[in-house]
Protein backbone atom coordinates (compact mmCIF):
# COMPACT_ATOMS: atom_id res chain seq x y z
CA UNK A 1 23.38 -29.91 25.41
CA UNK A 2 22.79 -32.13 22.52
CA UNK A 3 23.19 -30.68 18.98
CA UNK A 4 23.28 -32.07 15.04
CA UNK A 5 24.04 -30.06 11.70
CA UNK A 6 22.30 -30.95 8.84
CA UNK A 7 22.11 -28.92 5.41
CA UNK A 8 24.11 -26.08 7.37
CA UNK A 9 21.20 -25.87 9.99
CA UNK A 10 21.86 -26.18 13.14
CA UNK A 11 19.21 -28.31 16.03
CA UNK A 12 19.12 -27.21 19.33
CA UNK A 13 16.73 -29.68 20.77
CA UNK A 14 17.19 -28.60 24.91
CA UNK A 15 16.94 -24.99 24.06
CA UNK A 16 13.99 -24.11 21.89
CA UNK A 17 11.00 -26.01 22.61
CA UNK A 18 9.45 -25.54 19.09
CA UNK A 19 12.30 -27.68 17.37
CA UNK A 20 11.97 -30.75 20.18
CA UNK A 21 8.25 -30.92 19.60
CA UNK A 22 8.91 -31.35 15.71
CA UNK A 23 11.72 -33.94 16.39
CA UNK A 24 9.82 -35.89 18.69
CA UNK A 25 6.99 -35.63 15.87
CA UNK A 26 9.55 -37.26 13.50
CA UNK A 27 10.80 -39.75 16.27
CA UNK A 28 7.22 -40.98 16.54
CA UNK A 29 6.54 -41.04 12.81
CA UNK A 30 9.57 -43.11 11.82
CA UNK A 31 8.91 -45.30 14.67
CA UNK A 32 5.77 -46.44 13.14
CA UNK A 33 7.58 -46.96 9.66
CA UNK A 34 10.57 -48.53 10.88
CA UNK A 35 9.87 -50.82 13.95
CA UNK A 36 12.35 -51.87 16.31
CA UNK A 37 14.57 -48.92 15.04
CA UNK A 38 17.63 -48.02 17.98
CA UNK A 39 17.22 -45.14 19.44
CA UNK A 40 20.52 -43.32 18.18
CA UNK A 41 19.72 -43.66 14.77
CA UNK A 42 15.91 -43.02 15.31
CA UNK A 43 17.66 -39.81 17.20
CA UNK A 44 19.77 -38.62 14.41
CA UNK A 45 17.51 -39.34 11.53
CA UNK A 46 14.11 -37.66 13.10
CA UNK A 47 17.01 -34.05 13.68
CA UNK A 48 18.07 -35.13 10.40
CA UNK A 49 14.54 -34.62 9.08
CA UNK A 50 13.73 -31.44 11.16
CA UNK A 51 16.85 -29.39 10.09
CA UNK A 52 15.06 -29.86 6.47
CA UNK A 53 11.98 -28.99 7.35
CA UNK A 54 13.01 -25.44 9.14
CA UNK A 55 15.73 -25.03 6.45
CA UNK A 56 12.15 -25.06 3.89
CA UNK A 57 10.35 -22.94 6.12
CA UNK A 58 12.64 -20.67 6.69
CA UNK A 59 13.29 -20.36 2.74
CA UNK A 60 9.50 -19.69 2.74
CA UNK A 61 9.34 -16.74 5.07
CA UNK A 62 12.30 -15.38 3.38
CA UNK A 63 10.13 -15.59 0.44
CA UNK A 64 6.99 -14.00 1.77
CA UNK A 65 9.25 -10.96 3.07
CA UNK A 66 10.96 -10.82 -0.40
CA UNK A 67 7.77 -10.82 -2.27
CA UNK A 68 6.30 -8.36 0.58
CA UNK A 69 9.01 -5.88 -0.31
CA UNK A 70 8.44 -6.06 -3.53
CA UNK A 71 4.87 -4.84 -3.18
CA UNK A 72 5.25 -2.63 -0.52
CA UNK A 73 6.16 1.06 0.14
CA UNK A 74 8.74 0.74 2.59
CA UNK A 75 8.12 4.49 3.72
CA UNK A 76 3.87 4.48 4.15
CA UNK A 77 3.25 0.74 3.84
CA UNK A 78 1.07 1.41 1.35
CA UNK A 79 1.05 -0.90 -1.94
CA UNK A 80 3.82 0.21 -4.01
CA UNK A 81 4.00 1.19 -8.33
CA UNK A 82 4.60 -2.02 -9.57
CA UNK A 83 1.88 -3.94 -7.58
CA UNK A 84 -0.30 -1.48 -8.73
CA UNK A 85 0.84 -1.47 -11.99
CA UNK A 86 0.06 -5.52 -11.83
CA UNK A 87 -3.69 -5.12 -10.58
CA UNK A 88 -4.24 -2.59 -13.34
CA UNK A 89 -3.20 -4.80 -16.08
CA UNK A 90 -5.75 -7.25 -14.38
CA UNK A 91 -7.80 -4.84 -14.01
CA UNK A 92 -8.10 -3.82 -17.80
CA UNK A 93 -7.76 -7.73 -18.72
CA UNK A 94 -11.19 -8.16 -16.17
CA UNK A 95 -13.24 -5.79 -17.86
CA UNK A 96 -12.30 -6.98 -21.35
CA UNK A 97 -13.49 -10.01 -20.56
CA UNK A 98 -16.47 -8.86 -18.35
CA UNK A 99 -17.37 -5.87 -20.36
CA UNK A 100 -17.35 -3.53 -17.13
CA UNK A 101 -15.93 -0.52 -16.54
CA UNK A 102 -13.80 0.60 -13.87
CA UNK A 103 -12.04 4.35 -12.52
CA UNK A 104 -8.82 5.55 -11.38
CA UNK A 105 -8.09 7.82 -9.15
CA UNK A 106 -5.10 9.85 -8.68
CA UNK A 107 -3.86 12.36 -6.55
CA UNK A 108 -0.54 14.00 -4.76
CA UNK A 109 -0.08 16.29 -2.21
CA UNK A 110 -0.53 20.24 -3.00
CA UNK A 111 3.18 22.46 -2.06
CA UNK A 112 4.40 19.51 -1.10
CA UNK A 113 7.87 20.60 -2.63
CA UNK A 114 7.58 23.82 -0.46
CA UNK A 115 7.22 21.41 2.52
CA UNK A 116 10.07 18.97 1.76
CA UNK A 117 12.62 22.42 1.48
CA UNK A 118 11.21 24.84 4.24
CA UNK A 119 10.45 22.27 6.81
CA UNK A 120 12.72 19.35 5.89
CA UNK A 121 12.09 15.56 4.88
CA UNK A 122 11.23 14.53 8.31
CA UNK A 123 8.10 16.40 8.45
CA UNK A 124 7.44 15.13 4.30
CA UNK A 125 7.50 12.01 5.56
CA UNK A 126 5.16 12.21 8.34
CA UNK A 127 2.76 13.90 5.53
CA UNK A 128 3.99 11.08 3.57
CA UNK A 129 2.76 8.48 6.33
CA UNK A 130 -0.30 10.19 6.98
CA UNK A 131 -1.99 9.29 3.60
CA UNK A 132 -2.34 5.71 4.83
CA UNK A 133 -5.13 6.78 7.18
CA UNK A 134 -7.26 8.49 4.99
CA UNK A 135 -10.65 7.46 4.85
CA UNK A 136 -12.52 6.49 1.54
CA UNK A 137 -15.52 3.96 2.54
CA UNK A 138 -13.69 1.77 -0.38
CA UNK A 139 -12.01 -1.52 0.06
CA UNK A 140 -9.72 -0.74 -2.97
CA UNK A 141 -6.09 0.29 -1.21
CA UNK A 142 -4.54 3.11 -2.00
CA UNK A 143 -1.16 3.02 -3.74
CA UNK A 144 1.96 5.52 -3.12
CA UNK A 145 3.21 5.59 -7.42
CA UNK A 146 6.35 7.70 -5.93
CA UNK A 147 6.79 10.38 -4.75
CA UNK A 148 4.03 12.52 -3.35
CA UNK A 149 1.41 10.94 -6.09
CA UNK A 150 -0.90 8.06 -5.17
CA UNK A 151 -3.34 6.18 -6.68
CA UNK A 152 -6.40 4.31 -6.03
CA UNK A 153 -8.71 2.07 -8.51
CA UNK A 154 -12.66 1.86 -7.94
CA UNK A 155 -14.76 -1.11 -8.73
CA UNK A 156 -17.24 -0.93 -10.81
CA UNK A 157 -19.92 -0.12 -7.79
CA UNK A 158 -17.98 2.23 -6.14
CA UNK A 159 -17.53 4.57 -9.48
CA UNK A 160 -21.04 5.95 -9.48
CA UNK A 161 -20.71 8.91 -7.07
CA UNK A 162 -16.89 9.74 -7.54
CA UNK A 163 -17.97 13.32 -6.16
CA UNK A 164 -18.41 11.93 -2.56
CA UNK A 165 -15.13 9.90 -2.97
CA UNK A 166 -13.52 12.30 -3.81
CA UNK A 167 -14.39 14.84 -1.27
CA UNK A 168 -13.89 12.10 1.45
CA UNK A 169 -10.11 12.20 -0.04
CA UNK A 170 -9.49 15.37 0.45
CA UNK A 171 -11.56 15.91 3.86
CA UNK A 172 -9.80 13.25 5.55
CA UNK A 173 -6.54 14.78 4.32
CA UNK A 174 -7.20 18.18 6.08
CA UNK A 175 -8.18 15.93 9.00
CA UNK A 176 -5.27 14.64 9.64
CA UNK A 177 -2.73 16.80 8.44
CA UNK A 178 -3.78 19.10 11.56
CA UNK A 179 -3.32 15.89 13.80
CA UNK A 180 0.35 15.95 12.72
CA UNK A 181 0.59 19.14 14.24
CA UNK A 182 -0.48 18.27 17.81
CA UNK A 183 2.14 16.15 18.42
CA UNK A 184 4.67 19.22 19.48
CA UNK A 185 7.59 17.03 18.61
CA UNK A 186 6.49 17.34 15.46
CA UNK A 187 7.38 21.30 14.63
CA UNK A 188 9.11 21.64 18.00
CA UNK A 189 10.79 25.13 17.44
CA UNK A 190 7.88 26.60 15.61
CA UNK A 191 5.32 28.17 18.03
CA UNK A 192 1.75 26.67 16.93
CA UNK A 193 0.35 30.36 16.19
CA UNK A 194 2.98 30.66 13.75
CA UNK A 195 2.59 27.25 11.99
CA UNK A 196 1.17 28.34 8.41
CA UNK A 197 -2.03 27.28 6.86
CA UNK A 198 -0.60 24.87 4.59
CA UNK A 199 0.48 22.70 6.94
CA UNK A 200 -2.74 22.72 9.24
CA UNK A 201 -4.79 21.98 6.16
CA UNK A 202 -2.59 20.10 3.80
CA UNK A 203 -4.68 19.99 0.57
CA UNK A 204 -4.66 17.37 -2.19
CA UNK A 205 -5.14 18.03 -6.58
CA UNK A 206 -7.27 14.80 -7.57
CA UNK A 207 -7.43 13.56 -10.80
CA UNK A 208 -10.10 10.93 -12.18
CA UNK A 209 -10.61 9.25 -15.74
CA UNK A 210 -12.82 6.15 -16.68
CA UNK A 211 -11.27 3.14 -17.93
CA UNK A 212 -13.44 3.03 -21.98
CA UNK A 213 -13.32 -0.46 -23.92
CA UNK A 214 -10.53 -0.30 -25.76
CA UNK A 215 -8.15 2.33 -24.22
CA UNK A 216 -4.65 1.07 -23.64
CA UNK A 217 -3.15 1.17 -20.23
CA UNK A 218 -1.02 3.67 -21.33
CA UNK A 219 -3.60 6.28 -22.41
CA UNK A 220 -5.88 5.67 -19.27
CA UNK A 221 -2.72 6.65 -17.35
CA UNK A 222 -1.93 10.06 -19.19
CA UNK A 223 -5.89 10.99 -18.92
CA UNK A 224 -5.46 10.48 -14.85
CA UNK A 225 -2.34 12.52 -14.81
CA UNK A 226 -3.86 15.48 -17.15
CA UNK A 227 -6.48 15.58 -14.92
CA UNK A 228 -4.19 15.73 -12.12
CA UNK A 229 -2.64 18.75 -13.80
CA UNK A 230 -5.94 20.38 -14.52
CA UNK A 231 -6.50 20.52 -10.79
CA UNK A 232 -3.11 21.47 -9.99
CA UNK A 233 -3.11 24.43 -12.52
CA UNK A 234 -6.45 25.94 -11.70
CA UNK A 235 -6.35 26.23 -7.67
CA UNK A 236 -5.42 22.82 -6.29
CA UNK A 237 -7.82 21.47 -3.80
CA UNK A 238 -9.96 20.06 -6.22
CA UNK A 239 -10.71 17.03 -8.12
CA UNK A 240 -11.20 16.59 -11.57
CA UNK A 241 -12.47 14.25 -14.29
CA UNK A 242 -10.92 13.70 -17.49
CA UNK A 243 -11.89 11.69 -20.51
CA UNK A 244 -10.00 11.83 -23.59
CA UNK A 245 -11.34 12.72 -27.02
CA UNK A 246 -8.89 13.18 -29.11
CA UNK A 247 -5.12 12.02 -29.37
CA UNK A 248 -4.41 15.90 -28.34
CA UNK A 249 -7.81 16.98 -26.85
CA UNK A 250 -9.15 16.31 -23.60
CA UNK A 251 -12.63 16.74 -21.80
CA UNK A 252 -12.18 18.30 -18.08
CA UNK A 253 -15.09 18.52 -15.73
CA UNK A 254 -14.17 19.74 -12.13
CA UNK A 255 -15.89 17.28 -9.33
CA UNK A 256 -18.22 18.84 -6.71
CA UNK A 257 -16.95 18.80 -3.57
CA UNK A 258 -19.31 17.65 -1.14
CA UNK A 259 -20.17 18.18 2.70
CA UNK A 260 -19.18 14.75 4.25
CA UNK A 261 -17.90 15.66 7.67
CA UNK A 262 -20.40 14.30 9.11
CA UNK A 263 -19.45 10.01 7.80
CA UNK A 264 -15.69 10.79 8.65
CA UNK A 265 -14.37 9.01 11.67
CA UNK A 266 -10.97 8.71 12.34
């Protein structure tokens, strides 16, 4: 078996059909430029050639999966903080320059504390997973800010009927938190009659606030999470809207939930 190192890359021509194809590629290529050219050094400059190519594509996947990690949730695979920290910023940058407006949504997942310490992490995390199949009818992604908190920005033509967003959330949640719980592997020494509510309808608090020309980043942020903590503190299951009116004083108005069974698919 013939072999050359070049740049700390090794060619094996007779065992990986990928690499002879590209080194006969070369051979035919610098056979064109360089007539008459023997074939031992038209061999050993086409591998020459090759190893540098792979040795750059290789750097370049490593580079996609580096820059994938970075904006990935290695847990749900959803979009992570800091990439959605990034398309905020553009975000708020957009409709500066566009004068539109735009809304955030956050939400996290109701006793999910309670869940983590009676049931253990293992079932948190299929809870965890589970939030990357809930339906919206939006092409924004969802993002997983840590934790059991997520969040989710609207274009501007999504954000006129938040209510039906909203309930879609936390439908599809209930959904699909009782799915978790026919796989028996799941809760395996719990019998199913005995499995509690909160775990066949898993619940989620949603907070919502309107990005206003001239809010900072910063203040559109705290508005989400007050409204987060509006719905937490009066019942969970709910979603609420926020805007701020003061530096101290916020407006909450609790979202409708709606009847949308009926457009939910899984």
């Amino acid at each position: 078996m013939s072999e050359n190192t070049d740049n700390n890359l090794k060619i094996k021509t007779s065992s990986n059909p990928k690499i002879q194809k590209m080194v006969d590629m070369q051979e035919d290529l610098i056979r064109k430029k360089i007539p008459g050219i023997d074939d031992k050094t038209l061999n050993q400059f086409a591998r020459s050639v090759t190893a540098k190519e792979l040795k750059l594509e290789k750097r370049a996947e490593e580079i996609t999966e580096a820059k994938k990690k970075s904006e990935f949730d290695s847990l749900t695979g959803l979009h992570n903080h800091e990439w959605f920290t990034e398309q905020l910023e553009m975000r708020i940058a957009e409709a500066k320059r566009t004068n539109k407006t735009f809304k955030i949504i956050g939400f996290d997942i109701d006793h999910f504390k309670w869940i983590n310490d009676t049931y253990g992490h293992g079932i948190g995390d299929e809870v965890l997973k589970s939030i990357k199949s809930i339906l919206t009818r939006t092409e924004e992604p969802i993002c997983r800010d840590g934790g059991e908190e997520f969040k989710q920005i609207l274009d501007a033509e999504n954000t006129f009927d938040t209510e039906t967003l909203t309930s879609r959330l936390m439908e599809s949640m209930e959904n699909l938190s009782a799915k978790i719980l026919e796989n028996k592997k799941t809760l395996p020494n719990i019998p199913n009659p005995e499995i509690p509510e909160i775990l066949r309808k898993t619940t989620l608090s949603i907070g919502v606030a309107e990005y206003i020309p001239g809010i900072s980043k910063e203040d559109l942020l705290e508005t989400v999470d007050k409204a987060q903590y509006h719905a937490k503190q009066n019942g969970r299951n709910r979603a609420v809207f926020a805007e701020k009116i003061s530096p101290d004083d916020y407006n909450f108005q609790e979202l409708q939930r709606k009847p949308v069974s009926q457009n939910i698919t899984q």
